[in-house]
Protein backbone atom coordinates (compact mmCIF):
# COMPACT_ATOMS: atom_id res chain seq x y z
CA UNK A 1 10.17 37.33 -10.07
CA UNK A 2 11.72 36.14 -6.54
CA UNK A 3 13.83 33.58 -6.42
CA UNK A 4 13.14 30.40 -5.21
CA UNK A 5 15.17 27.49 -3.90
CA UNK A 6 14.22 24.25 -6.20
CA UNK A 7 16.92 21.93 -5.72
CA UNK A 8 17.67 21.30 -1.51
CA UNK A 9 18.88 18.21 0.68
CA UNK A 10 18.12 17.61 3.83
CA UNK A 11 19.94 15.13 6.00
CA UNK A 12 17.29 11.90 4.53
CA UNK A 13 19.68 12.00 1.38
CA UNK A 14 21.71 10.03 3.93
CA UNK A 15 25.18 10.97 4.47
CA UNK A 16 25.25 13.82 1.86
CA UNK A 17 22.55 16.38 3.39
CA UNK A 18 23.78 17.77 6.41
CA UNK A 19 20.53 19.36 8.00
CA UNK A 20 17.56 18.18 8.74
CA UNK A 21 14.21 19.16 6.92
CA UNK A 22 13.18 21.95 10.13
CA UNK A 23 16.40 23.12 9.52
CA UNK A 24 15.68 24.40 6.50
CA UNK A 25 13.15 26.04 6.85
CA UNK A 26 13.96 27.92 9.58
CA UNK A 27 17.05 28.76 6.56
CA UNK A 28 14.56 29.74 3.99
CA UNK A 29 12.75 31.97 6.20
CA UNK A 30 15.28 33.51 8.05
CA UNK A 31 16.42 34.41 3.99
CA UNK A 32 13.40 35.90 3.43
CA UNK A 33 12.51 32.71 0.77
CA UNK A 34 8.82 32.49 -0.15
CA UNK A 35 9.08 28.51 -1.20
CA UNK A 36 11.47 25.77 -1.06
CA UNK A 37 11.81 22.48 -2.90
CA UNK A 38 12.65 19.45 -1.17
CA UNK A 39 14.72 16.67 -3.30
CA UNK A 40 16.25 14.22 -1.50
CA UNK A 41 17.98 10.95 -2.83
CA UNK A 42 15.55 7.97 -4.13
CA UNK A 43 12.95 8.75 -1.80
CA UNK A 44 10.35 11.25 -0.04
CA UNK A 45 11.14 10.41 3.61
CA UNK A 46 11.78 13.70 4.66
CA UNK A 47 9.01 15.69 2.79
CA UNK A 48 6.20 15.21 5.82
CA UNK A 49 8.43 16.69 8.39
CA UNK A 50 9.84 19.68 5.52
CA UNK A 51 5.90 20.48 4.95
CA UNK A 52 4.93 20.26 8.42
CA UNK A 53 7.74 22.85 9.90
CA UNK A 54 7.08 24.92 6.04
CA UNK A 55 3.40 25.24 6.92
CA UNK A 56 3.89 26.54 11.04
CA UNK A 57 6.46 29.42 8.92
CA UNK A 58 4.22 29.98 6.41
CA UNK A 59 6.83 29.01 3.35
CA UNK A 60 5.37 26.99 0.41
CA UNK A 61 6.79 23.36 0.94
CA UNK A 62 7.23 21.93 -2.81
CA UNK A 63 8.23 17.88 -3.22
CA UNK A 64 10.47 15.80 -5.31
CA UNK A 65 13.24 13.44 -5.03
CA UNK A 66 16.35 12.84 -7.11
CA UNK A 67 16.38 9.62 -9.12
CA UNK A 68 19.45 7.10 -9.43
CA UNK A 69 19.53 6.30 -12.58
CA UNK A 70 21.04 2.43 -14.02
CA UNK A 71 24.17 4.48 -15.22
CA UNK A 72 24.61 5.91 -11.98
CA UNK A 73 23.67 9.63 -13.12
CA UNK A 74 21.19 11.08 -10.89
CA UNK A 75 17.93 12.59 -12.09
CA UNK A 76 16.18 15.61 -10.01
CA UNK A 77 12.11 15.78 -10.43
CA UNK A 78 9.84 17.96 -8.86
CA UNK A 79 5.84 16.96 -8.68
CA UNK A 80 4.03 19.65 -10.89
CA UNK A 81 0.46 18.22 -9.91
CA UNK A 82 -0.89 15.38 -7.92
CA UNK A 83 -0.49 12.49 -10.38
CA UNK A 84 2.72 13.78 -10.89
CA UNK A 85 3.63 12.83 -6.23
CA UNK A 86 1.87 9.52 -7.50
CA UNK A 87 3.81 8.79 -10.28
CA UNK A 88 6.93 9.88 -8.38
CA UNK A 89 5.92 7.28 -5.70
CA UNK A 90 5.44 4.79 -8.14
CA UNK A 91 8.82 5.14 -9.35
CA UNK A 92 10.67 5.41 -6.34
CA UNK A 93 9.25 2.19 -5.10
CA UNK A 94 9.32 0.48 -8.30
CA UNK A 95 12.93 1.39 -8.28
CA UNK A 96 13.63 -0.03 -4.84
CA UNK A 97 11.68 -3.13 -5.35
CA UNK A 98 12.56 -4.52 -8.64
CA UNK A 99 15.38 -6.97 -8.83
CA UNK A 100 18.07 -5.73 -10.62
CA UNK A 101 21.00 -8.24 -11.82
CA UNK A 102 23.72 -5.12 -11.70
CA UNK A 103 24.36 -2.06 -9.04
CA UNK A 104 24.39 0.86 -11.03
CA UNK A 105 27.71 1.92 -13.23
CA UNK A 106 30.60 3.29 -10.86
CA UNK A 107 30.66 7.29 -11.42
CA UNK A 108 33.73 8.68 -12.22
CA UNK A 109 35.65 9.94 -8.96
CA UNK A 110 35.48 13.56 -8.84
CA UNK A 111 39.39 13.57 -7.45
CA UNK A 112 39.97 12.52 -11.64
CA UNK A 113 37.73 14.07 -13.37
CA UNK A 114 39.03 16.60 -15.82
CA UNK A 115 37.30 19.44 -18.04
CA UNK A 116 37.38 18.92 -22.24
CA UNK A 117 40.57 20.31 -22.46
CA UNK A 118 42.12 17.87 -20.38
CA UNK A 119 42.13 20.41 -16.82
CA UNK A 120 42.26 18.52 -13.78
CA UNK A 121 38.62 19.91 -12.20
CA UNK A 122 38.44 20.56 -8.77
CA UNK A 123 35.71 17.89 -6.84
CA UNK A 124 32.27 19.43 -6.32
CA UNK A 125 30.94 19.12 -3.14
CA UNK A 126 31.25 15.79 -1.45
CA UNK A 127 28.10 14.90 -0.72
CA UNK A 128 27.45 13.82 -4.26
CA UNK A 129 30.45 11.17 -4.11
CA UNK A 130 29.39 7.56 -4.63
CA UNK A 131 28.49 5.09 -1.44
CA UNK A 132 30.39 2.16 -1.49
CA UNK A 133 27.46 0.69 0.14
CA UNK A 134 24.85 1.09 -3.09
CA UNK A 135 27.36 -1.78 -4.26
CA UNK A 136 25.07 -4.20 -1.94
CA UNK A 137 21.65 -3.39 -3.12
CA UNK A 138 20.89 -1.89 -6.17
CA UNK A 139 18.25 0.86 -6.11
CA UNK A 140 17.99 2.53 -9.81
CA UNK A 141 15.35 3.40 -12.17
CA UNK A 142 15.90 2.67 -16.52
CA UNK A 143 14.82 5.55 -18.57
CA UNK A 144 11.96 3.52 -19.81
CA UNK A 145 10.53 3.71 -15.98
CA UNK A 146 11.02 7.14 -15.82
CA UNK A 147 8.95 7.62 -19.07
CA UNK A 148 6.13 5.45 -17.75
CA UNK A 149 5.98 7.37 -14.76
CA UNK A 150 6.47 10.83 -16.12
CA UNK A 151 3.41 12.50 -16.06
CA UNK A 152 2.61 15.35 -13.89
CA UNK A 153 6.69 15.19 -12.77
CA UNK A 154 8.64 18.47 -14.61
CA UNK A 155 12.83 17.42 -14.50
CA UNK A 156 16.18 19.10 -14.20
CA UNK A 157 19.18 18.29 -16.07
CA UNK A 158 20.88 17.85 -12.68
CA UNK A 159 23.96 19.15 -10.77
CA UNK A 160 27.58 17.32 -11.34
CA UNK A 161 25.86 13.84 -10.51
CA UNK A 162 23.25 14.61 -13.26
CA UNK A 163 23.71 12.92 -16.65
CA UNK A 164 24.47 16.09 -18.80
CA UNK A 165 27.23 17.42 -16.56
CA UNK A 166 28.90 14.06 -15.62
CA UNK A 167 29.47 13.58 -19.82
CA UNK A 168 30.74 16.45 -20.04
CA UNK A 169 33.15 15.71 -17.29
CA UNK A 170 34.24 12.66 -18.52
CA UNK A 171 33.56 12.90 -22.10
CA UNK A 172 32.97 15.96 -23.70
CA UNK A 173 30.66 18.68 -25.28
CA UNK A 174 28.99 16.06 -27.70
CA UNK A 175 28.10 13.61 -25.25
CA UNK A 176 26.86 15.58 -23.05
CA UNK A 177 24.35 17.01 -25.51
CA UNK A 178 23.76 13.58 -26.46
CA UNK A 179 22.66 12.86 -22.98
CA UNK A 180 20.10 16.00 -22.98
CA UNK A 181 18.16 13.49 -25.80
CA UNK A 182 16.71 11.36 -23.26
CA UNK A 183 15.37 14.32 -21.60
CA UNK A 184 13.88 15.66 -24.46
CA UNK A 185 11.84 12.54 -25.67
CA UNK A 186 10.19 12.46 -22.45
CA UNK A 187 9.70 15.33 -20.96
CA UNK A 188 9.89 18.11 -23.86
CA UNK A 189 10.71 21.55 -24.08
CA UNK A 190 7.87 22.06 -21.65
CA UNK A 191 8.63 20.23 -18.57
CA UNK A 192 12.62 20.42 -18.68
CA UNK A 193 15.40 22.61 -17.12
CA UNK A 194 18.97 22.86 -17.42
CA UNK A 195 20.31 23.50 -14.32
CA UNK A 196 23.21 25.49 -13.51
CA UNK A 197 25.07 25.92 -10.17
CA UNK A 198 27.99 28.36 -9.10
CA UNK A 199 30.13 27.12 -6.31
CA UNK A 200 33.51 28.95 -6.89
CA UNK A 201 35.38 25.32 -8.26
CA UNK A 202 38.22 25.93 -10.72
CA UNK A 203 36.70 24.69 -14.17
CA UNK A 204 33.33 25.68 -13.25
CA UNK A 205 33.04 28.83 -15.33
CA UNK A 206 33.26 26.80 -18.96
CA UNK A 207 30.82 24.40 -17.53
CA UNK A 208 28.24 27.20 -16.80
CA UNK A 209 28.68 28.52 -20.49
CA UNK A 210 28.65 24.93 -22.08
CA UNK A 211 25.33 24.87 -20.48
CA UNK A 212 24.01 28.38 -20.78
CA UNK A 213 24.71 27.02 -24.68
CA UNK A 214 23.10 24.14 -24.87
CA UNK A 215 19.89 25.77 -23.19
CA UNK A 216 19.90 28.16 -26.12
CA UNK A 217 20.41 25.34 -28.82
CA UNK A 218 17.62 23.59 -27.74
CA UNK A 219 15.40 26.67 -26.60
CA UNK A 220 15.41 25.56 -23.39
CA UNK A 221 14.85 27.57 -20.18
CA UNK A 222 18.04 27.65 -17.88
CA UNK A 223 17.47 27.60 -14.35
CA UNK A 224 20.00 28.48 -11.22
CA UNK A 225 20.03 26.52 -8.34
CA UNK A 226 21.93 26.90 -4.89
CA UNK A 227 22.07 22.91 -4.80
CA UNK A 228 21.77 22.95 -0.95
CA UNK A 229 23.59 20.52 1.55
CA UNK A 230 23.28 22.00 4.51
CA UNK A 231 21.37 25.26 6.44
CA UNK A 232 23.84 26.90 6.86
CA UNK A 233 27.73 27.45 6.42
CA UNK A 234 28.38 26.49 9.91
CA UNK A 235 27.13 22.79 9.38
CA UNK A 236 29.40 22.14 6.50
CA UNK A 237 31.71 20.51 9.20
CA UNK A 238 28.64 18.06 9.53
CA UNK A 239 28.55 17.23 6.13
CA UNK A 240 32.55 16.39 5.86
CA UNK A 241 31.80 14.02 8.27
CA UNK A 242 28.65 12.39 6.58
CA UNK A 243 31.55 12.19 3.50
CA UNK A 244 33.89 10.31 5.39
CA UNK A 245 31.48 7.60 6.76
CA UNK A 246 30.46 7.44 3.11
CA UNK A 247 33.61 6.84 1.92
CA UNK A 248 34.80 4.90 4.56
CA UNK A 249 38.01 7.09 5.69
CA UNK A 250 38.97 9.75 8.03
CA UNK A 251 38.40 13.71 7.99
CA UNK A 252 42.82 13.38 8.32
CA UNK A 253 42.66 10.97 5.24
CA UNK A 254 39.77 12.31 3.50
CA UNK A 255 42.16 14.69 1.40
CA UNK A 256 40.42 15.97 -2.03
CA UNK A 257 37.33 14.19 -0.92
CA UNK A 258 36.36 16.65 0.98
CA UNK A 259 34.38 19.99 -0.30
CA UNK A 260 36.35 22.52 -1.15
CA UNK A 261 34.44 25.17 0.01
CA UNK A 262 31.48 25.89 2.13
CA UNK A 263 28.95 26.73 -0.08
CA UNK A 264 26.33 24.36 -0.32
CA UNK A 265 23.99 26.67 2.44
CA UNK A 266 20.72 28.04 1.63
CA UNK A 267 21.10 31.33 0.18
CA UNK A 268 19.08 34.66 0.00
CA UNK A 269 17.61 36.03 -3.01
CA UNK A 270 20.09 39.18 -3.21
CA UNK A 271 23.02 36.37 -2.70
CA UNK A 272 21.58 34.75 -5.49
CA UNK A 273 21.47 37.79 -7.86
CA UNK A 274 24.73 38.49 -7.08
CA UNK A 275 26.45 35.13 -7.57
CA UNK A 276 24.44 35.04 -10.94
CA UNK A 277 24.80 38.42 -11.89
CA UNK A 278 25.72 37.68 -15.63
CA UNK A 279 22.69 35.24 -15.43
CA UNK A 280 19.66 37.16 -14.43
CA UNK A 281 16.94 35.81 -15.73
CA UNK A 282 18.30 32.15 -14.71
CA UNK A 283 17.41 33.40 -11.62
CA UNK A 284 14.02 34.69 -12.23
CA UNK A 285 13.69 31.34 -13.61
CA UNK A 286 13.04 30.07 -10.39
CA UNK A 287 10.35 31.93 -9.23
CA UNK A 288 7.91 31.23 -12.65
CA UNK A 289 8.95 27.45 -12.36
CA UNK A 290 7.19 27.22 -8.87
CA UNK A 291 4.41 28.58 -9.73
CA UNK A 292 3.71 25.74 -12.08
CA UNK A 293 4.16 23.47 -9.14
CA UNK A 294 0.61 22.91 -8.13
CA UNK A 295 0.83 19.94 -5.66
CA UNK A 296 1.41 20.35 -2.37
CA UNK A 297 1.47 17.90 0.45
CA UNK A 298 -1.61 18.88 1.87
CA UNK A 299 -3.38 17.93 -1.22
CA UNK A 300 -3.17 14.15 0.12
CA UNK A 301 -5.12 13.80 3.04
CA UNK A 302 -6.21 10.77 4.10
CA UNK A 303 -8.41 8.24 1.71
CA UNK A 304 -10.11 5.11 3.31
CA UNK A 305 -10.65 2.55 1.21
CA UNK A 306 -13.55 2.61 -1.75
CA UNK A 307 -16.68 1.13 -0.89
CA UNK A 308 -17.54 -1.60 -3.40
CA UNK A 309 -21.01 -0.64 -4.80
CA UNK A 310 -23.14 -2.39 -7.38
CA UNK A 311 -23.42 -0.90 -11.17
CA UNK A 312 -25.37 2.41 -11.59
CA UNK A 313 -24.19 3.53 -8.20
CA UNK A 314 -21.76 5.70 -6.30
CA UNK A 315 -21.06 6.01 -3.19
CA UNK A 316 -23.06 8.28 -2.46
CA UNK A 317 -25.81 6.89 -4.02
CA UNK A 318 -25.65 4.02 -2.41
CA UNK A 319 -25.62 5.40 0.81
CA UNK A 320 -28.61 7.16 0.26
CA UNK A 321 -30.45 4.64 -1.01
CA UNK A 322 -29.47 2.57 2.35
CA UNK A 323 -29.75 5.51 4.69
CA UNK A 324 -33.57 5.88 3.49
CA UNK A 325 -34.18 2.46 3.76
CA UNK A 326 -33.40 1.97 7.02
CA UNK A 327 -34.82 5.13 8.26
CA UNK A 328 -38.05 4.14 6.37
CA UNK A 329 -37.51 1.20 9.11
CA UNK A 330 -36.90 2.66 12.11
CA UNK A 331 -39.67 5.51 11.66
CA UNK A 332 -42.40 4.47 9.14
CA UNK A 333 -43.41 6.62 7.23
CA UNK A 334 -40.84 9.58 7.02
CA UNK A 335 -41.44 12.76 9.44
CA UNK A 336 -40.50 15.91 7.50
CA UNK A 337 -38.38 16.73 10.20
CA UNK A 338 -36.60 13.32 9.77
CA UNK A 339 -35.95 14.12 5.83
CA UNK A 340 -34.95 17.54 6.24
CA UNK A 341 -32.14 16.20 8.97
CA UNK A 342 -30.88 13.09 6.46
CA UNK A 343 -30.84 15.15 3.73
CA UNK A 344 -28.34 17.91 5.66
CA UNK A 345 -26.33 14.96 6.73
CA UNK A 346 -26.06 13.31 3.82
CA UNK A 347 -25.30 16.52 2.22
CA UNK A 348 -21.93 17.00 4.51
CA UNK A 349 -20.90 13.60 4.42
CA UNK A 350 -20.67 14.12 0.58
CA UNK A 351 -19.10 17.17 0.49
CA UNK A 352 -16.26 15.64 2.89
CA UNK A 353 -16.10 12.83 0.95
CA UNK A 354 -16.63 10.19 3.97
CA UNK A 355 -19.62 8.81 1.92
CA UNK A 356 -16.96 5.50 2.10
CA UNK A 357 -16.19 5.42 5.40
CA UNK A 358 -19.90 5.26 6.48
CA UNK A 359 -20.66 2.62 4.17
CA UNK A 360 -17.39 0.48 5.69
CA UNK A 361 -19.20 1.15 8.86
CA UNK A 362 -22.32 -0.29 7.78
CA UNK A 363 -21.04 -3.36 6.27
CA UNK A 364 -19.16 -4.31 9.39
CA UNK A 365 -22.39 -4.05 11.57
CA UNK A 366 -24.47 -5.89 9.10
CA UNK A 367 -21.85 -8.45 8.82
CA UNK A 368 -22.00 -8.81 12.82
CA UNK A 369 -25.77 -8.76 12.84
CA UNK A 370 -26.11 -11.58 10.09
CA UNK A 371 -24.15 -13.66 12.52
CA UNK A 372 -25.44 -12.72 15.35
CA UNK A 373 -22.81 -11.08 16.98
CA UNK A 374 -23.49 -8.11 19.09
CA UNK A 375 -22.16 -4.90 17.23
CA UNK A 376 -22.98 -1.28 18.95
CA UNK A 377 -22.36 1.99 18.05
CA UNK A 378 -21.43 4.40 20.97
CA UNK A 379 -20.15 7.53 21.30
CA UNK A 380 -20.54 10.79 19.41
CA UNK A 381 -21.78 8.50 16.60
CA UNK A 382 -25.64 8.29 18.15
CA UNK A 383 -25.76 12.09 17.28
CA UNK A 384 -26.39 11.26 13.85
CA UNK A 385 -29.43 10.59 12.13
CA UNK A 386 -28.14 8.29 9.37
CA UNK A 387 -25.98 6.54 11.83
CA UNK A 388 -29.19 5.40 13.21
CA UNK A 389 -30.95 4.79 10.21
CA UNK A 390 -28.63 2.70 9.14
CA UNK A 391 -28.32 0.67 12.47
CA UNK A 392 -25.09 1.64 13.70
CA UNK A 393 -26.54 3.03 16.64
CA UNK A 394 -29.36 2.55 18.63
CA UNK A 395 -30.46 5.98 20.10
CA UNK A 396 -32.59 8.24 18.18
CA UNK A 397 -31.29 11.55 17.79
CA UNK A 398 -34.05 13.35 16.75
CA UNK A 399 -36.14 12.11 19.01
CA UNK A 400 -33.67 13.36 21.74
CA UNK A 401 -32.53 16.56 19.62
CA UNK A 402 -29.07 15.39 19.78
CA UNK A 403 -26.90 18.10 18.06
CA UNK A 404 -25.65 16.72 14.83
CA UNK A 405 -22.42 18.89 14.82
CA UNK A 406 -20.84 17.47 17.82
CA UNK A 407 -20.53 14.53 15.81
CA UNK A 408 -19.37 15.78 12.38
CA UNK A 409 -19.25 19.31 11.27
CA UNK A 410 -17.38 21.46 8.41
CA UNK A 411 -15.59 23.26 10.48
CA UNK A 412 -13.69 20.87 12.40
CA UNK A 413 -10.12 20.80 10.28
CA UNK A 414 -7.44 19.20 11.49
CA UNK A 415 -3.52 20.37 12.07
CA UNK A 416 -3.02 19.51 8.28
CA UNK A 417 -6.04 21.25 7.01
CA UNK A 418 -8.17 18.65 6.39
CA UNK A 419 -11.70 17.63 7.88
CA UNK A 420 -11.88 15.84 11.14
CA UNK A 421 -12.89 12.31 10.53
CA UNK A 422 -15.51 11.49 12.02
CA UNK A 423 -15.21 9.08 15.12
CA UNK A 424 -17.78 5.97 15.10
CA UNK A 425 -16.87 3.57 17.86
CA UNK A 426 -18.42 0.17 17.59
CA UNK A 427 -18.56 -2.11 20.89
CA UNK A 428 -17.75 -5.66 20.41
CA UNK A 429 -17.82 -8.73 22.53
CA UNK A 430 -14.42 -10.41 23.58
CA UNK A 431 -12.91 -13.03 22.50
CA UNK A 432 -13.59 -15.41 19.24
CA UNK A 433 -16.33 -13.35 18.06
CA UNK A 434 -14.53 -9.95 18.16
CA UNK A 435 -11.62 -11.97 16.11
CA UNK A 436 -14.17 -12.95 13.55
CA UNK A 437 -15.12 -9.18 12.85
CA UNK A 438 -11.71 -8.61 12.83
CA UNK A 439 -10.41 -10.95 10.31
CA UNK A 440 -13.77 -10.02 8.25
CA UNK A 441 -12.12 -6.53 8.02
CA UNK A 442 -8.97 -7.94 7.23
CA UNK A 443 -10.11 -10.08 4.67
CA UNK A 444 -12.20 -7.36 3.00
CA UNK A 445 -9.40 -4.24 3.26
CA UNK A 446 -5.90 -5.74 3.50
CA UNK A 447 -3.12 -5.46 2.92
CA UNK A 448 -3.03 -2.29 2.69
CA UNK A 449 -6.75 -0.90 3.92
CA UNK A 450 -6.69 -2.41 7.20
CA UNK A 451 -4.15 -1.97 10.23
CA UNK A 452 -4.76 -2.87 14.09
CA UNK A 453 -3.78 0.02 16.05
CA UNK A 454 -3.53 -0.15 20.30
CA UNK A 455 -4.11 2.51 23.15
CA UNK A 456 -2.44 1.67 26.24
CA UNK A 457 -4.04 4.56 28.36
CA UNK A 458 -2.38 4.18 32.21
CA UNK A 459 -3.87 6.10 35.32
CA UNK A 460 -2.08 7.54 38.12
CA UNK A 461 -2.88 6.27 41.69
């Protein structure tokens, strides 16, 4: 089984990754990596930018974020399934927005931390020291968010930040298998990992085998990680800096701050084996993990907003039932020709699930018609047939044989793989009655189904 890189920053974990998402991917490639998992800190900034350069290189893009938790441990989740990027969302946001009374519990500075025997332990890498600055605002999910939002997400014990290892630092074997029963409750056997990194850090070794145990105990499945900070070796130099701004010193002053090594790059497969040679199938791990990741960015798309419809109906329903209505309208009784060309548009507009957006349409021209307001479709629009029957436009196109596909057609994708929305423009008079539309949209779709969007198109003399 290949290995795969699950558990990678990119430079929107501000001031601890070091690269940006592009970065690395042109990393993971150049490694010969089939798929790469994105987790930056408290949020998913960075994944449309990681997908859209892991799509032109043809890598497999996989999304998740770490969580800050109220202790100040830090929780890495990857989204198994769609619900799972919703839920993810959900908590992210939730965990940003809620007022909390408390910042979360200062972690233990690496530059102190010892191993259970009392051995000073040599700081991990520094982009996993605290920021001063999360002092101001407190950002941090409770374990009783994380189970509410836990479906669809699969979790990792974590690197040194993550709640196992940091008791273990700072307290011992027993707590931190203690702090692998919050793990357990929610997620299972089935959707945890224990993670285990290799950095070459004096004290490191015991730590591996604590947790190489305690996988085993609890019949867990261990899983290596390369806990990337950077693309490469050469922008470590980057990342000391990003440590110093967090800390609020000087690369002269940062001392035992600093990362000890540079080894937080993304690594090959063969570099992998190697560093985990007495770990093999930790490795392999990897590889069988992402193939339960089933979501993918692409999966999203864009959704307008549902179409309210009356009991018994769908949407598409109801836009049949209103499409044949107003063609009976416009044409009497029904041609054949006219019911064999609604029924193939009405097909497609189904199958690309736009059954909404046609249906928005409508209700905005009926809206403008009921008070008389002057409302005209235009445009690639008048090539369809149940545009017209339902009185956006005003041009018969099968009177005119007007080809259907230049308006809408299944094979029109766009650059993220998705159908081409189709493009109704509606003509509206200025001034007080155009704002009245407007605010009729707004009032129906807002907050957060409406937007107005400008062109300013210029022309050269």
């Amino acid at each position: 089984m290949p290995y795969v890189e699950l558990h990678a920053r990119s430079a929107f974990s501000f001031l601890r990754g070091a690269s940006d998402p592009e970065a690395l991917v042109a990393a993971a490639t150049a490694t010969g990596l089939p798929a790469m998992a994105l987790l930056d800190r408290d949020g998913l900034s960075g994944a449309p930018r990681f997908f859209g350069a892991a799509r032109e290189e043809d890598l497999r893009a996989r999304v998740g974020a770490e969580i800050t938790m109220h202790d100040g441990s830090v929780v890495p989740l990857l989204a198994a399934t769609p619900a799972g990027y919703q839920n993810l969302c959900q908590l992210i946001t939730e965990a940003k927005l809620t007022a909390r009374s408390t910042a979360p519990e200062a972690r233990c500075p690496h530059h102190t931390a010892t191993t259970p025997t009392g051995e000073p332990l040599h700081p991990p890498a520094a982009d996993h020291s605290p920021d001063p600055r999360e002092r101001k605002r407190p950002c941090y999910a409770t374990w009783t968010e994380l189970a509410r939002y836990s479906e669809g997400l699969i979790a990792l014990t974590g690197d040194e930040d993550g709640p196992v290892r940091r008791a273990w630092r700072t307290a011992g074997p027993t707590a931190a298998a203690a702090a692998l029963a919050p793990f357990t409750a929610i997620f299972g056997r089935d959707r945890l990992y224990v993670e285990v990194q290799r950095h070459r850090i004096r004290g490191e070794e015991r730590e591996i085998a604590f947790l190489r145990d305690l996988a085993s105990a609890h019949h867990l499945p261990l899983l290596a990680t390369g806990g990337v900070n950077y693309a490469t070796r050469q922008a470590r130099p980057v990342a000391d800096v990003f440590t110093c701004l967090r800390q609020h010193t000087t690369l002269d002053a940062a001392g035992r701050l600093l990362a000890v090594n540079s080894r937080r790059h993304v690594k090959s497969a063969a570099e992998m084996q190697e560093l985990f040679r007495d770990l093999p199938a930790a490795v392999a791990e990897s590889g069988r993990l992402e193939q339960r990741l089933e979501f993918t960015l692409r999966e999203l798309g864009y959704r307008f907003p549902d179409f309210p419809v009356p009991p018994g109906h769908s949407m598409a329903s109801l836009l049949r039932e209103l499409t044949y209505a107003g063609a009976r309208g416009r044409y009497g009784e029904l041609p054949p020709r006219v019911v064999a060309q609604l029924e193939k548009e009405l097909a497609l507009i189904a199958r690309l699930g736009f059954c909404g957006y046609f249906l928005i349409v409508w209700d905005v021209c009926r809206y403008a018609r009921e008070n008389g307001i002057l409302a005209q479709g235009r445009g690639s629009a008048a090539n369809s047939a149940v545009c017209y029957a339902l009185g956006i436009t005003a041009v018969d196109p099968i009177k005119h044989e007007l080809l259907f596909e230049r308006f809408l057609s299944e094979g029109r994708v766009g650059r993220d793989g998705h159908p081409s929305w189709p493009d109704i423009d509606l003509d509206l008079p200025s001034g007080d009655l155009r704002e009245r539309i407007i605010q009729r949209v707004y009032s129906t779709y807002a907050p957060r189904g409406a937007a107005m969007t400008a062109n300013v198109i210029t022309y050269r003399g």
